[in-house]
N, C-alpha and C. Protein backbone atom coordinates (compact mmCIF):
# COMPACT_ATOMS: atom_id res chain seq x y z
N UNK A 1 52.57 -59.43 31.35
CA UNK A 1 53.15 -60.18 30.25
C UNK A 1 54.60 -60.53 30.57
N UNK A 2 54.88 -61.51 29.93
CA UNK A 2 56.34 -61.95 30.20
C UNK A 2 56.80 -63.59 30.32
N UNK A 3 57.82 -63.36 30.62
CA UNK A 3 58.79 -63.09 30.97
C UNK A 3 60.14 -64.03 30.33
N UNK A 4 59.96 -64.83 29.12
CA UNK A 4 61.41 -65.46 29.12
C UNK A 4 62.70 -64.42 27.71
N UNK A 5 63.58 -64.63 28.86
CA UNK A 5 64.75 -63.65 28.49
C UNK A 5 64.80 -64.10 26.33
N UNK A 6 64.82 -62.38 26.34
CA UNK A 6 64.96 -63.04 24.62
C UNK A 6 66.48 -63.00 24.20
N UNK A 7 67.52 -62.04 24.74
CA UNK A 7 68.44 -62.05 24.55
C UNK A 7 69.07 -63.66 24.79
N UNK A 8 68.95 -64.16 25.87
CA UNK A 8 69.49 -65.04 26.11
C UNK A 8 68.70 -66.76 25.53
N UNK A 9 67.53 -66.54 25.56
CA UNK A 9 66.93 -67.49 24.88
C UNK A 9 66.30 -67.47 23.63
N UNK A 10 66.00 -66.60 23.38
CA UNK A 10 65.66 -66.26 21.70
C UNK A 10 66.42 -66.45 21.28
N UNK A 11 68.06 -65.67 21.09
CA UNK A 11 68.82 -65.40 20.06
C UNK A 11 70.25 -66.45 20.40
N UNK A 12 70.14 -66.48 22.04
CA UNK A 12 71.81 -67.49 22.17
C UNK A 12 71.66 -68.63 22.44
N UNK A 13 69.86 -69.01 22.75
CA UNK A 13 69.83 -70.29 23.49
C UNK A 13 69.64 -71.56 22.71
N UNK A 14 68.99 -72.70 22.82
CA UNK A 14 68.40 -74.02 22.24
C UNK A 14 67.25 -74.02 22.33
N UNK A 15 66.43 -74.53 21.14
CA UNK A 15 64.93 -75.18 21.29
C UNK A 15 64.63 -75.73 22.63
N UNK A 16 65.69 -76.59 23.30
CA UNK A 16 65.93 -77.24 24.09
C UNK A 16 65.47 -76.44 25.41
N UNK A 17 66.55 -75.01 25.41
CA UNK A 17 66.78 -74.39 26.34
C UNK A 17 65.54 -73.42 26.54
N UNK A 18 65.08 -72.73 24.98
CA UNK A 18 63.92 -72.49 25.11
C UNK A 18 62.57 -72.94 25.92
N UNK A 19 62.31 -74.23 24.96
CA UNK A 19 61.10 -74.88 26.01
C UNK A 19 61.28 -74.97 27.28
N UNK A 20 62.23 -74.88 28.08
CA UNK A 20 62.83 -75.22 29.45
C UNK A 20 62.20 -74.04 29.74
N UNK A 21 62.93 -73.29 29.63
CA UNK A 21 62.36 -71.42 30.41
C UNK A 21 61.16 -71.28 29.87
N UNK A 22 60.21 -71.68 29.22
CA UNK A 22 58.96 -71.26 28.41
C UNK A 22 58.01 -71.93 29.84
N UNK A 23 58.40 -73.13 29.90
CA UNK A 23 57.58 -73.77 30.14
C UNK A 23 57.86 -73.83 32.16
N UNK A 24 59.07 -73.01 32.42
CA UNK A 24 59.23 -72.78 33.89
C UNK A 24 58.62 -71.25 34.48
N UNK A 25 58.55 -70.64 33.55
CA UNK A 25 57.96 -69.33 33.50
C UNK A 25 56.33 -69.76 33.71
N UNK A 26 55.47 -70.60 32.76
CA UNK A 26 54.18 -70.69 32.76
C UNK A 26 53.58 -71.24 34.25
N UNK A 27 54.34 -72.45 34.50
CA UNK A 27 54.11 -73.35 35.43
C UNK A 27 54.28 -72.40 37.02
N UNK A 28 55.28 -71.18 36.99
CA UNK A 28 54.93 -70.46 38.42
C UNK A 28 53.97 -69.31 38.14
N UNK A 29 53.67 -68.87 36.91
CA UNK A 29 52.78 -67.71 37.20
C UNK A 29 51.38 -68.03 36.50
N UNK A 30 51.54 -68.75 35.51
CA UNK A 30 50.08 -69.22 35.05
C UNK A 30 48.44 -68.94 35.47
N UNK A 31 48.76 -69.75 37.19
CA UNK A 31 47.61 -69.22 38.09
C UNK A 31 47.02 -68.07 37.96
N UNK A 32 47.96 -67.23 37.04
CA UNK A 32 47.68 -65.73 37.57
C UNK A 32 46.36 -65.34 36.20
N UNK A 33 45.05 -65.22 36.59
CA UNK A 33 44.34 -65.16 35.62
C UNK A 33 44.55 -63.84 34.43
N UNK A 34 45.54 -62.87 34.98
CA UNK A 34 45.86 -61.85 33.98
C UNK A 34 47.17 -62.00 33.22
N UNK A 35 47.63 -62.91 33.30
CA UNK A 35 49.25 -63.47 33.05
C UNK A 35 49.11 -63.49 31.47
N UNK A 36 50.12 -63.15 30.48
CA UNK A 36 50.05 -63.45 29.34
C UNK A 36 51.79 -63.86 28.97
N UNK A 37 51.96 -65.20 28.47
CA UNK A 37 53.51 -65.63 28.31
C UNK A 37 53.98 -64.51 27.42
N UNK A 38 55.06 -64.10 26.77
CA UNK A 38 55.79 -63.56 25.78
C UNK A 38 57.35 -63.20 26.10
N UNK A 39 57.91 -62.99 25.05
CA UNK A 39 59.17 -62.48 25.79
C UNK A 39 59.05 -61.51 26.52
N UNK A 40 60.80 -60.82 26.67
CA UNK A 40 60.68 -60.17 27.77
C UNK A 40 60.76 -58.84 27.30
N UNK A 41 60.55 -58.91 26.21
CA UNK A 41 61.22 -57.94 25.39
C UNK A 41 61.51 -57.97 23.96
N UNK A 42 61.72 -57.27 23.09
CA UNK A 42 61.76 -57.37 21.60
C UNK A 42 62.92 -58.31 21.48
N UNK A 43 62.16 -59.33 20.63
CA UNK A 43 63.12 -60.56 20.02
C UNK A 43 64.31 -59.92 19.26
N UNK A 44 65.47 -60.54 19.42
CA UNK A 44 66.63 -59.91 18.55
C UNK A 44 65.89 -60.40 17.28
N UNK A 45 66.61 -59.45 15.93
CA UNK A 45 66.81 -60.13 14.80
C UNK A 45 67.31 -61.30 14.12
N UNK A 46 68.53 -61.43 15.39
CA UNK A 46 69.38 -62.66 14.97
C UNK A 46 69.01 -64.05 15.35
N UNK A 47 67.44 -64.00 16.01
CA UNK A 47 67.11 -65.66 16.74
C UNK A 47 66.79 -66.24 15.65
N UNK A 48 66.86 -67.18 16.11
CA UNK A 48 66.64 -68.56 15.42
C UNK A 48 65.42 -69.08 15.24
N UNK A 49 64.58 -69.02 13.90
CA UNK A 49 63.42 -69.40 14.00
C UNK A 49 62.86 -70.75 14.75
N UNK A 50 64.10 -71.92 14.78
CA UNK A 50 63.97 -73.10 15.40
C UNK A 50 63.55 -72.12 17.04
N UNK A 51 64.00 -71.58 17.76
CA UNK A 51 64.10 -71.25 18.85
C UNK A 51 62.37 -70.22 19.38
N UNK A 52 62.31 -69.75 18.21
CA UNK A 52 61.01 -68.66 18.32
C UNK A 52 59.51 -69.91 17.98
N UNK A 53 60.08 -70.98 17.34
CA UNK A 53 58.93 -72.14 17.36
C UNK A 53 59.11 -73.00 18.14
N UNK A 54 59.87 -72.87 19.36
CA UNK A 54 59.89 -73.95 20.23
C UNK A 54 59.73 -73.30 21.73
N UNK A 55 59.18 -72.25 21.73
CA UNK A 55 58.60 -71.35 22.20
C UNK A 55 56.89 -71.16 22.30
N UNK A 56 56.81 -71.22 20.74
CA UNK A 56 55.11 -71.65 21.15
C UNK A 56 54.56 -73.03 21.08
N UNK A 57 55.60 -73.81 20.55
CA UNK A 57 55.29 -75.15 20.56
C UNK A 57 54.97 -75.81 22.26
N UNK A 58 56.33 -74.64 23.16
CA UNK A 58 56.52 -74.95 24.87
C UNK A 58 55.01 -74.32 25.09
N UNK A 59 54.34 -73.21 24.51
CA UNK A 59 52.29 -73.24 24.92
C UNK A 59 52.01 -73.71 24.63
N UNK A 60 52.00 -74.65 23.26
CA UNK A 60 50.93 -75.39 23.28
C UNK A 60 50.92 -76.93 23.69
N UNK A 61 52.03 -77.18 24.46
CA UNK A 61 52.46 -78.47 25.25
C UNK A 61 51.48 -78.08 26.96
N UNK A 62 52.37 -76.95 27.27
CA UNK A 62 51.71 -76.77 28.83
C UNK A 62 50.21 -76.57 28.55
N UNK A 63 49.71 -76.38 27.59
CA UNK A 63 48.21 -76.26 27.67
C UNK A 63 47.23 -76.99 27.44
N UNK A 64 48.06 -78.20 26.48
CA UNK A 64 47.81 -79.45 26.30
C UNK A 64 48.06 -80.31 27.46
N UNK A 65 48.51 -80.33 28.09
CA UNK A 65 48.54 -81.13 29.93
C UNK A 65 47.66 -80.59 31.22
């Protein structure tokens, strides 16, 4: 499971910045038939719901292509 940073993209980053790492994380390990996306770690309290939905919005884009 893994891997995009929550400290840094959950709670400090952009929707923007989010989908970026969501969707650079999937695209090198994906292949991996046991792979499951998630953070990296327990979401701060302080993220941004914009940021925690542009996160799964970044799965259901790469899975949609």
């Amino acid at each position: 499971m893994g891997n995009v940073d929550p400290a840094g993209e959950f709670c400090n980053g952009t929707p923007e910045s989010v989908r970026r790492a969501t969707l650079d994380v999937m695209k090198k390990i994906c292949s991996h038939p046991n792979f499951v996306i998630s953070s990296g770690c327990d979401i701060p309290p302080m993220s941004s719901w914009d940021n925690i939905d542009a996160f799964f919005a970044a799965v259901d884009e790469f899975y949609a292509t």
